[in-house]
C-alpha atoms as a PDB file:
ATOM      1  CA  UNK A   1       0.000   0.000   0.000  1.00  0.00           C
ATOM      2  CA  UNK A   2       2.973   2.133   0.371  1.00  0.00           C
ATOM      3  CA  UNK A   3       3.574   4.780   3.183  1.00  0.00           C
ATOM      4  CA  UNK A   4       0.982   6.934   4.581  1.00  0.00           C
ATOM      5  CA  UNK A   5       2.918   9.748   2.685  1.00  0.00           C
ATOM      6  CA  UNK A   6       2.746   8.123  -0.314  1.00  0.00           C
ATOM      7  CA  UNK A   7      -0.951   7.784  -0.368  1.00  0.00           C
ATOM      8  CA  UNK A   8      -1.472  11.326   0.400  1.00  0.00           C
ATOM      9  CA  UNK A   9       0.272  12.193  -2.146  1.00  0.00           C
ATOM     10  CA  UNK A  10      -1.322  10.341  -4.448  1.00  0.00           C
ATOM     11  CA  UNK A  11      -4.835  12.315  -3.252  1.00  0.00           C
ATOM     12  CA  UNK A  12      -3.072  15.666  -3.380  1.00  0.00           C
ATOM     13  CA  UNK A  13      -3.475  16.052   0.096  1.00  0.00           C
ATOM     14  CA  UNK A  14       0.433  16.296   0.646  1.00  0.00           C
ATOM     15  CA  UNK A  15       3.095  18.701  -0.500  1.00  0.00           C
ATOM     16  CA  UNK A  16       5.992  17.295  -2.253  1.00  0.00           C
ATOM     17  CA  UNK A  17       9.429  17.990  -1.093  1.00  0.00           C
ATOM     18  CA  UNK A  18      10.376  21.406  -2.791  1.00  0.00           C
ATOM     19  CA  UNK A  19      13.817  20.874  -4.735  1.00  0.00           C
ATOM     20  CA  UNK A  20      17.206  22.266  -2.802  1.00  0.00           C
ATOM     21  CA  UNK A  21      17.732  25.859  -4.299  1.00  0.00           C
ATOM     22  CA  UNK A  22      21.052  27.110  -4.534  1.00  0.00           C
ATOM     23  CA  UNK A  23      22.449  29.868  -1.911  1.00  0.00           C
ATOM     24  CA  UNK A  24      22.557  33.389  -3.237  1.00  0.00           C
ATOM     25  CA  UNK A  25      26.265  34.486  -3.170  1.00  0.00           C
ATOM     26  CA  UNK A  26      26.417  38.028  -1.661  1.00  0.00           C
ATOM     27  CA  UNK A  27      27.484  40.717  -4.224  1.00  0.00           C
ATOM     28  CA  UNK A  28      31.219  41.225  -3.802  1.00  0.00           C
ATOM     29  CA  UNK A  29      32.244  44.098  -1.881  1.00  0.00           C
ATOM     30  CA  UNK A  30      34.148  46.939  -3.708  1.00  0.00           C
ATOM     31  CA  UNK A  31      37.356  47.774  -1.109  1.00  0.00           C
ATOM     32  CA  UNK A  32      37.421  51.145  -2.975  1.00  0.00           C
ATOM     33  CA  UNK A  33      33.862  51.746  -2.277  1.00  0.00           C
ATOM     34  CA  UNK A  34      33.874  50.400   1.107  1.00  0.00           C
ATOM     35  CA  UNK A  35      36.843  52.352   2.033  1.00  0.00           C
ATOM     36  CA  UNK A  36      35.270  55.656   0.850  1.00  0.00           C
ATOM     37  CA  UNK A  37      32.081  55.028   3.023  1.00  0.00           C
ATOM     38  CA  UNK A  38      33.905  54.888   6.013  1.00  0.00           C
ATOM     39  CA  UNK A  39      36.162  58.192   4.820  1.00  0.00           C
ATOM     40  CA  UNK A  40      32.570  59.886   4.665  1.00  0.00           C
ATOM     41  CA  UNK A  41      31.060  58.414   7.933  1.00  0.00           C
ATOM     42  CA  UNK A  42      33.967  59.616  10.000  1.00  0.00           C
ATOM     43  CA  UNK A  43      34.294  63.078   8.602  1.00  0.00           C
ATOM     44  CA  UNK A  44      30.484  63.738   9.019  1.00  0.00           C
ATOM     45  CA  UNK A  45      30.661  62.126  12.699  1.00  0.00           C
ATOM     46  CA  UNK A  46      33.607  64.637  13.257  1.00  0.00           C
ATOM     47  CA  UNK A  47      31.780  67.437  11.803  1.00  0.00           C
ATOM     48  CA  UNK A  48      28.413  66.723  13.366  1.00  0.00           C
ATOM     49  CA  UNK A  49      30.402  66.440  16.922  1.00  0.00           C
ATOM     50  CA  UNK A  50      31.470  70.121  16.383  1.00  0.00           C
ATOM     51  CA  UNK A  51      28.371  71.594  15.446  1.00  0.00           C
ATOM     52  CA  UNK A  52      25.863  73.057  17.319  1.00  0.00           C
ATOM     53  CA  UNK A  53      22.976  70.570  18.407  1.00  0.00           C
ATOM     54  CA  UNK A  54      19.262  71.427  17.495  1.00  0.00           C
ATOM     55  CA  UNK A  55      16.601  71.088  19.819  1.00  0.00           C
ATOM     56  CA  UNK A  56      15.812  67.164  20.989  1.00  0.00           C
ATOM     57  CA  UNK A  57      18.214  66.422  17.765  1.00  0.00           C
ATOM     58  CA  UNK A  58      20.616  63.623  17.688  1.00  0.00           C
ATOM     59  CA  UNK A  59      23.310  62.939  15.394  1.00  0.00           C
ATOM     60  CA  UNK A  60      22.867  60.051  12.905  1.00  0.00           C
ATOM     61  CA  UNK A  61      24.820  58.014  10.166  1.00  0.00           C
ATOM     62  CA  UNK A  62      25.151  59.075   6.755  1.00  0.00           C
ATOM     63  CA  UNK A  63      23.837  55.239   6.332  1.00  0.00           C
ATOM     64  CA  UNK A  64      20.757  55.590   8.472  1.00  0.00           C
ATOM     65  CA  UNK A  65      20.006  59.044   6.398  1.00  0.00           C
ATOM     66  CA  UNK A  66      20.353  57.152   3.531  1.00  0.00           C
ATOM     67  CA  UNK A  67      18.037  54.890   4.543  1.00  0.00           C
ATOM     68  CA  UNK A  68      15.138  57.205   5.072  1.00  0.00           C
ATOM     69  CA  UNK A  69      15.386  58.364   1.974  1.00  0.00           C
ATOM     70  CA  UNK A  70      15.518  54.834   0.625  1.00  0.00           C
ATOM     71  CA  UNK A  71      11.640  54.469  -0.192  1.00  0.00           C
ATOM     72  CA  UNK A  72      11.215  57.896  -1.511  1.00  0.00           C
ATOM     73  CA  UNK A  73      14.298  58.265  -3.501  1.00  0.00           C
ATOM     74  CA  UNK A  74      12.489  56.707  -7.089  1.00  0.00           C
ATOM     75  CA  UNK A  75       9.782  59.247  -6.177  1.00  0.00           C
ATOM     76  CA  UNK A  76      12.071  62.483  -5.981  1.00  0.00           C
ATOM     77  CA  UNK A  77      14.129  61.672  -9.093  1.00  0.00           C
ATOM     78  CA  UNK A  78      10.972  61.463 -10.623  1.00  0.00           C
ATOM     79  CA  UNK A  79       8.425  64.246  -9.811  1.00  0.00           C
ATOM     80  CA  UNK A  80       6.115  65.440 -12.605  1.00  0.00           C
ATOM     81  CA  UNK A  81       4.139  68.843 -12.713  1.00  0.00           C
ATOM     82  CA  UNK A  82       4.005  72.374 -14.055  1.00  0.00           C
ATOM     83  CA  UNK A  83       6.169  73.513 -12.103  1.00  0.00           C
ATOM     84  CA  UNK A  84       9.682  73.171 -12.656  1.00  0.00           C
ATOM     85  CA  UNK A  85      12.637  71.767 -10.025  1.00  0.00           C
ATOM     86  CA  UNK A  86      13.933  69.009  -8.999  1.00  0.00           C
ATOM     87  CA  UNK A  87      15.582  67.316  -5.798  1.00  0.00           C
ATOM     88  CA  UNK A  88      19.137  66.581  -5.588  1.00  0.00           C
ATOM     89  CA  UNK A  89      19.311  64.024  -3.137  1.00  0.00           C
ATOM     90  CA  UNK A  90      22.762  63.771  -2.667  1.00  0.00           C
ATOM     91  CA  UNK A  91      22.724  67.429  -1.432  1.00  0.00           C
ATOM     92  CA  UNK A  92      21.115  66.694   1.599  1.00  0.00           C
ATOM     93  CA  UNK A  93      23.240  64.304   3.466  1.00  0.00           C
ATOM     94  CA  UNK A  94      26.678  65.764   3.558  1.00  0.00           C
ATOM     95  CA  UNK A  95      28.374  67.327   5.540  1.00  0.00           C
ATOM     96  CA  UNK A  96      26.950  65.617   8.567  1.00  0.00           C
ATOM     97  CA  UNK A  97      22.606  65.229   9.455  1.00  0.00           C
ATOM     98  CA  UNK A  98      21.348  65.486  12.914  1.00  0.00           C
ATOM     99  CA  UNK A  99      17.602  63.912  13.438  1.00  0.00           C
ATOM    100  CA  UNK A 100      14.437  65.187  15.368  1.00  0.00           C
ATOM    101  CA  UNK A 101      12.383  61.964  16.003  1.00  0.00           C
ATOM    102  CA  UNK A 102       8.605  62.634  15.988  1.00  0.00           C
ATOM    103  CA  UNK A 103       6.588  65.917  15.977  1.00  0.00           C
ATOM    104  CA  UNK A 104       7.559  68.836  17.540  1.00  0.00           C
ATOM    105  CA  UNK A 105       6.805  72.388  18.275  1.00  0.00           C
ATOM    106  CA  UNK A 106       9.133  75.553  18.268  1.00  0.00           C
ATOM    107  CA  UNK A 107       8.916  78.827  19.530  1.00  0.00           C
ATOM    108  CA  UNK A 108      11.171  79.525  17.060  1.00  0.00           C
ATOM    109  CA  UNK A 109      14.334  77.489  14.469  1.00  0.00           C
ATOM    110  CA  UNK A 110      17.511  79.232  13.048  1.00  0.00           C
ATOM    111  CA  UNK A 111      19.611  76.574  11.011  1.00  0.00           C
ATOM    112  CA  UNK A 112      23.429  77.328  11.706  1.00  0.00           C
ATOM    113  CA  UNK A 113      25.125  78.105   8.842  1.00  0.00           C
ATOM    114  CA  UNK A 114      27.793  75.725   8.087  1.00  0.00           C
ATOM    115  CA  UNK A 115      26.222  73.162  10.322  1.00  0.00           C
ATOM    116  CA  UNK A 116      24.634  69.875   9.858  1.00  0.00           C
ATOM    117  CA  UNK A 117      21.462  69.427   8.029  1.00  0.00           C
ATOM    118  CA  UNK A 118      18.465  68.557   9.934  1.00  0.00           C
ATOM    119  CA  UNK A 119      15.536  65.438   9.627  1.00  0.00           C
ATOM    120  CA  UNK A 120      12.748  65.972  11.322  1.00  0.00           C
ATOM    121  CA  UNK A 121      11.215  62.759  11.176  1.00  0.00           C
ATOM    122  CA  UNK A 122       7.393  64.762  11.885  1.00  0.00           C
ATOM    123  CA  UNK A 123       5.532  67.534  11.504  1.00  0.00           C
ATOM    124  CA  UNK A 124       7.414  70.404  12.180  1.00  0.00           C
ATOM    125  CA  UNK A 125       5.342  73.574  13.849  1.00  0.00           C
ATOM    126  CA  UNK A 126       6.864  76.697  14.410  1.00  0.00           C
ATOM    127  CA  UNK A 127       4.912  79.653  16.211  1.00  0.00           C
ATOM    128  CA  UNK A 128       7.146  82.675  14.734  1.00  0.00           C
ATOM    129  CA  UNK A 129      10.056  82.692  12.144  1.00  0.00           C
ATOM    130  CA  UNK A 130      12.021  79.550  10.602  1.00  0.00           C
ATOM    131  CA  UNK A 131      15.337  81.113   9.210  1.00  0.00           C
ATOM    132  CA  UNK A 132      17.695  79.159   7.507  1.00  0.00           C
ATOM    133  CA  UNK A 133      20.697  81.795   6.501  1.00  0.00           C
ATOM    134  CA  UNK A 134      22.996  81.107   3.813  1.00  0.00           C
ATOM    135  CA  UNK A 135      25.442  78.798   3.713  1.00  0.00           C
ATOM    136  CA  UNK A 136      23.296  77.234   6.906  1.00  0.00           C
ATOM    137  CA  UNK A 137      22.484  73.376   5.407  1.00  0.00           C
ATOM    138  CA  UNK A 138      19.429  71.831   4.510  1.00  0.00           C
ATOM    139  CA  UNK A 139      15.712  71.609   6.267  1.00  0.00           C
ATOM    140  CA  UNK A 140      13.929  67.955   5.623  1.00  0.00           C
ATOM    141  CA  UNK A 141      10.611  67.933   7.059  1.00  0.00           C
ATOM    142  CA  UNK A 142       8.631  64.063   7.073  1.00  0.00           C
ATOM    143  CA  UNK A 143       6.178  65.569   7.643  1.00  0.00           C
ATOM    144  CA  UNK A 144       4.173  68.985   7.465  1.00  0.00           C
ATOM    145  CA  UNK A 145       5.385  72.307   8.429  1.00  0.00           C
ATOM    146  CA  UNK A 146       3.574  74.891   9.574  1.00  0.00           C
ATOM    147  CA  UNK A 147       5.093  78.619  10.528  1.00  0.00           C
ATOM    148  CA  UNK A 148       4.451  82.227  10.625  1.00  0.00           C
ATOM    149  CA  UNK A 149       7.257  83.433   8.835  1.00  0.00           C
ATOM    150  CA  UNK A 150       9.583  82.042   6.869  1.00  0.00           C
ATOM    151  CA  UNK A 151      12.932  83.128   5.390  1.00  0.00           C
ATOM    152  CA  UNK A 152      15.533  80.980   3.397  1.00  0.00           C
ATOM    153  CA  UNK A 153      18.457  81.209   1.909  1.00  0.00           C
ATOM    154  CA  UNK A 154      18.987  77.148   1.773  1.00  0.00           C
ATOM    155  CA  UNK A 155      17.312  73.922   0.676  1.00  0.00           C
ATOM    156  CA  UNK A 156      14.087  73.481   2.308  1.00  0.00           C
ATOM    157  CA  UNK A 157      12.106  70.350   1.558  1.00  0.00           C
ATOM    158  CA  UNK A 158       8.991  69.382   2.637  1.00  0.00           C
ATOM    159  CA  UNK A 159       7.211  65.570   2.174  1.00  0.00           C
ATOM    160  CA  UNK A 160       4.152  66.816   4.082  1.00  0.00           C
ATOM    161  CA  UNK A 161       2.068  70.113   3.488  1.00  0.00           C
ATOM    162  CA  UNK A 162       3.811  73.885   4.254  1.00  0.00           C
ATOM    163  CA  UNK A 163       1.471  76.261   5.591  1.00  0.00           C
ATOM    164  CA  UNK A 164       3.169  79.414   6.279  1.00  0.00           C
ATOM    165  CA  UNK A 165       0.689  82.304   7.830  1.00  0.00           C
ATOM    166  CA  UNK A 166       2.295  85.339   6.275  1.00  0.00           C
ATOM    167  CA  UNK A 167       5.886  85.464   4.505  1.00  0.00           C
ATOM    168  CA  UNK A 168       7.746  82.594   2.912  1.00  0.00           C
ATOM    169  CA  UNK A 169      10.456  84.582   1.383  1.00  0.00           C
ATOM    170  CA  UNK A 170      13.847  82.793  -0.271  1.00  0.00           C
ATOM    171  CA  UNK A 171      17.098  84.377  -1.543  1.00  0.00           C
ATOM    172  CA  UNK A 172      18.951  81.791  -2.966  1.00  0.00           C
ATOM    173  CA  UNK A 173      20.369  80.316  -6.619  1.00  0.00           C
ATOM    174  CA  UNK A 174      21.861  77.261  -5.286  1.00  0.00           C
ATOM    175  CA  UNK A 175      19.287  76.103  -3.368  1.00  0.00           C
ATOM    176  CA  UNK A 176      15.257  75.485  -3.531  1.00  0.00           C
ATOM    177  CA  UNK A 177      12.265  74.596  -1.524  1.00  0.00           C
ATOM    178  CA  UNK A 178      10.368  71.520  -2.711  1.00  0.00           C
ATOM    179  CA  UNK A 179       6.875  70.932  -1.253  1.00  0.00           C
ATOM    180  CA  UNK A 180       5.524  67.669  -2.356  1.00  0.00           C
ATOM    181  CA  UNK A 181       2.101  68.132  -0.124  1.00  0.00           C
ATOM    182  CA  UNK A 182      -0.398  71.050  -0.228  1.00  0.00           C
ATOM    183  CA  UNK A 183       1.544  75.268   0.087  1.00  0.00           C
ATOM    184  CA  UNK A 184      -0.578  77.499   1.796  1.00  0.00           C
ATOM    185  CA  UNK A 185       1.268  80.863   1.870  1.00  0.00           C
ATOM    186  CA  UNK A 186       0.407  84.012   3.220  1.00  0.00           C
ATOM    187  CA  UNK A 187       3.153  86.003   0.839  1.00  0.00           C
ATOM    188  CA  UNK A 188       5.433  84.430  -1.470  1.00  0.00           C
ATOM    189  CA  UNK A 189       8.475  86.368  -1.963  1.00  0.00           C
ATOM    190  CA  UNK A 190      11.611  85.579  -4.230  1.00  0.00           C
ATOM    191  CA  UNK A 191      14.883  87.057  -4.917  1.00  0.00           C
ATOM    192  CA  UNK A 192      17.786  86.339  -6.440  1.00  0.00           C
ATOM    193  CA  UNK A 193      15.848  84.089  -8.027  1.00  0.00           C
ATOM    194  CA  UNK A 194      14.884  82.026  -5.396  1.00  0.00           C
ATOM    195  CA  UNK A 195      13.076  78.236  -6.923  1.00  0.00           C
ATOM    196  CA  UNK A 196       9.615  77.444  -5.189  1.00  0.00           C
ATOM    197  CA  UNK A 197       8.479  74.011  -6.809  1.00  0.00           C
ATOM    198  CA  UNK A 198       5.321  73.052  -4.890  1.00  0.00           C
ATOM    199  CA  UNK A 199       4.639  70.616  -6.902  1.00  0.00           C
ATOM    200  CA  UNK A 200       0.630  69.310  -5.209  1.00  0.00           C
ATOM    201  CA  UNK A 201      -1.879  71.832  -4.606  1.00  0.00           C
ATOM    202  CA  UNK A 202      -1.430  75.455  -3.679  1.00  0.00           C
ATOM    203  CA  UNK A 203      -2.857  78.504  -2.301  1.00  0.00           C
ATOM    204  CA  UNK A 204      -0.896  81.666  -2.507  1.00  0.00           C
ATOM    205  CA  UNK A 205      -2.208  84.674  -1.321  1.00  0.00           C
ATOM    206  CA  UNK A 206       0.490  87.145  -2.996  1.00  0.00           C
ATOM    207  CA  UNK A 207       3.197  87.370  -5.086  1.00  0.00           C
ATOM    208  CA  UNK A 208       6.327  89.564  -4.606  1.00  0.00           C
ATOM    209  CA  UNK A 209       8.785  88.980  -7.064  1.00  0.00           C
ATOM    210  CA  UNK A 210      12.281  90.626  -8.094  1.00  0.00           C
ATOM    211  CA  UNK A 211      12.795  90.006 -11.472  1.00  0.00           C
ATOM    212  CA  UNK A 212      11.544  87.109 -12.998  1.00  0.00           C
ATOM    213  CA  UNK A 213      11.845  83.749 -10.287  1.00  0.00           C
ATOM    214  CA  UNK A 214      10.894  80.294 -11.703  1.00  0.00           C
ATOM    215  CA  UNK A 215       7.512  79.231 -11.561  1.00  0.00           C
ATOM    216  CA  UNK A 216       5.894  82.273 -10.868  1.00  0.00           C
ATOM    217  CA  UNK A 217       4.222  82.332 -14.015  1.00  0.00           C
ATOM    218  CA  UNK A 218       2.631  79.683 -12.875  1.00  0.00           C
ATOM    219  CA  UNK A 219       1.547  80.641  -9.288  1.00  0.00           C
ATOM    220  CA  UNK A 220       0.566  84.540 -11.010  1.00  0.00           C
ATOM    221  CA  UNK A 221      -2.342  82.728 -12.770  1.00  0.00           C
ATOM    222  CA  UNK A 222      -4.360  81.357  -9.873  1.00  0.00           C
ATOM    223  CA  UNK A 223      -7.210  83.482  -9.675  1.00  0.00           C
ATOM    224  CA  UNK A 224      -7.600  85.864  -6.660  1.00  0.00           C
ATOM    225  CA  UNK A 225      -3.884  86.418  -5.921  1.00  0.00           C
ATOM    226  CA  UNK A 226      -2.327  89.222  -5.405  1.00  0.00           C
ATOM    227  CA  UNK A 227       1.085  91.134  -7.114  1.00  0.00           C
ATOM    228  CA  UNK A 228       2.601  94.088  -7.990  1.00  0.00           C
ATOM    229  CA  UNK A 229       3.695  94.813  -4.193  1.00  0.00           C
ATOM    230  CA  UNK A 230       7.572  95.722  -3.224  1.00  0.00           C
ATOM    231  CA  UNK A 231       9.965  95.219  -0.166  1.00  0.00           C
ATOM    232  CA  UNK A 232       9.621  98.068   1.850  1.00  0.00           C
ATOM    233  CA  UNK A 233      13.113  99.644   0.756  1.00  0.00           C
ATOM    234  CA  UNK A 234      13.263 101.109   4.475  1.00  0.00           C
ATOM    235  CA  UNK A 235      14.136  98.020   5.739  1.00  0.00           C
ATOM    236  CA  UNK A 236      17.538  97.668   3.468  1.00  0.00           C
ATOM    237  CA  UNK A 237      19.048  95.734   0.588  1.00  0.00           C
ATOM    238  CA  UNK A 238      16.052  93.532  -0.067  1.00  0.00           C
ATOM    239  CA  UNK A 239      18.409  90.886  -0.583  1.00  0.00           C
ATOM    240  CA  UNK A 240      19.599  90.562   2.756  1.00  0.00           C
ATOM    241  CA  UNK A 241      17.772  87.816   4.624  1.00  0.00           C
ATOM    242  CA  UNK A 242      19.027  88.996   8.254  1.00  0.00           C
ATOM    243  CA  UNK A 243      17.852  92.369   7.278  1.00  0.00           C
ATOM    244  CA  UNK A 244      14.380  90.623   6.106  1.00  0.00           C
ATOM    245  CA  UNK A 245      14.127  88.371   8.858  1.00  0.00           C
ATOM    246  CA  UNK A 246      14.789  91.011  11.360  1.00  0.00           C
ATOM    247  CA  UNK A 247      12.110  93.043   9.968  1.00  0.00           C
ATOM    248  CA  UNK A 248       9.591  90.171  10.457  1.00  0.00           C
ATOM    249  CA  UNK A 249      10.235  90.339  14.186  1.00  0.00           C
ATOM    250  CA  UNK A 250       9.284  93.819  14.001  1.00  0.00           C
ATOM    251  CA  UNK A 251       6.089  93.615  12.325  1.00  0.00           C
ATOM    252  CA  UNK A 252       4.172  91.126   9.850  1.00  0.00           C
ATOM    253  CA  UNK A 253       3.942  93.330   6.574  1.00  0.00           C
ATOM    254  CA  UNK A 254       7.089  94.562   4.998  1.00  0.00           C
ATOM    255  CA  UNK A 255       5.560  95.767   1.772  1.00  0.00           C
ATOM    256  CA  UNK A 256       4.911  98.582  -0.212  1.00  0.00           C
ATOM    257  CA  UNK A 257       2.472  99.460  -3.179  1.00  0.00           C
ATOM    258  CA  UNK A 258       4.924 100.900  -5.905  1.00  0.00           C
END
């Protein structure tokens, strides 16, 4: 009659003995490569040791920020709209990255310039003015930000929605802000040039431009919003974000009719 095996298996009632695969090698490791990675990982350890530490931040591994972007990196290289921009993820590790875990709430954040960049792995919710000078490193918010004012001369980039109450002004050619949620913005100011690419929906309550920034040719046709205003030229060289933000701790409207 044959074993009890053998008769189930005969009904279909038992699984046949799968046939031996053959172990997976493990892709060779490049000593060049592997060398290099470490180079990296102790220089941003080094500098992240001698830079100032943000509020409830801790320093982390140019691996494990690598890592986080991981699921979202086919996502960034590939963002579609009519806006124009892009991400350069590479920008936004190096020199060193410090993380916030979880939400949190700010009286007020000033990047350092020349410092790390900063995760905040959260929403990020800041009752007066986020100010990120130049040459300070990069802002990556998880989640959503919300502020009154903000001014940046940096890379600012936001997975969540931005909702800024009254000024989101930026001053920068090497750097952009990317918004990949909803932008709610008060007043939308660029100089030098300065690339918004909010690239979901938007609601911009006024334009103040100098020259002709990217994408605002886009934002100008929403119907509704406001233009034609100018920095108050009391306050200074209206590219001069200390002069700007200092003037937002002062008083909410820094504009002009021409």
């Amino acid at each position: 009659m044959g074993s009890l095996k053998d008769q189930l298996l005969a009904k279909g009632l038992a699984s046949k003995t799968a046939p031996a695969t053959k172990a997976v090698a493990p892709a060779p490791i490049d000593p060049a490569a592997a060398h290099r990675a470490r180079e990296e990982e102790a220089a941003a350890a080094a500098h992240a040791s001698h830079s100032p530490r943000y509020p409830g931040a801790r320093i982390a591994t140019l691996a494990e920020a690598r890592e986080l972007f991981e699921p979202r990196a086919y996502d960034l290289r590939n963002l579609t709209g009519d806006v124009d921009g892009a991400v350069d993820i590479e920008t936004l590790f190096l020199p060193s990255v410090q993380v916030i875990e979880g939400d949190v709430a700010l009286d007020e954040l000033r990047m350092t310039q020349e410092g790390s960049n900063l995760y905040v792995l959260g929403d990020l919710t800041i009752t007066g003015r986020l100010l990120q000078p130049f040459r300070s490193n990069a802002l990556v918010v998880f989640g959503s930000l919300r502020a009154h004012h903000v001014v940046t001369g940096a890379e600012l980039l936001v997975f969540g929605d931005l909702e800024v109450a009254r000024v989101l002004y930026g001053n920068c050619t090497n750097h952009a802000t990317n918004v990949l949620g909803t932008a709610r913005v008060g007043t939308l100011v660029s100089c030098k040039q300065h690339m918004f690419s909010f690239w979901g929906p938007r609601a911009i309550g006024e334009l103040v431009r100098r020259h002709t920034p990217p994408n605002f040719e886009v934002y100008g046709i929403a119907p509704g919003i406001r233009t034609g205003r100018l920095i108050d030229p009391t306050i200074g060289d209206p590219y001069d974000e200390a002069s700007i933000a200092a003037a937002l701790h002062a008083r909410d409207d820094i504009f002009v009719a021409p």
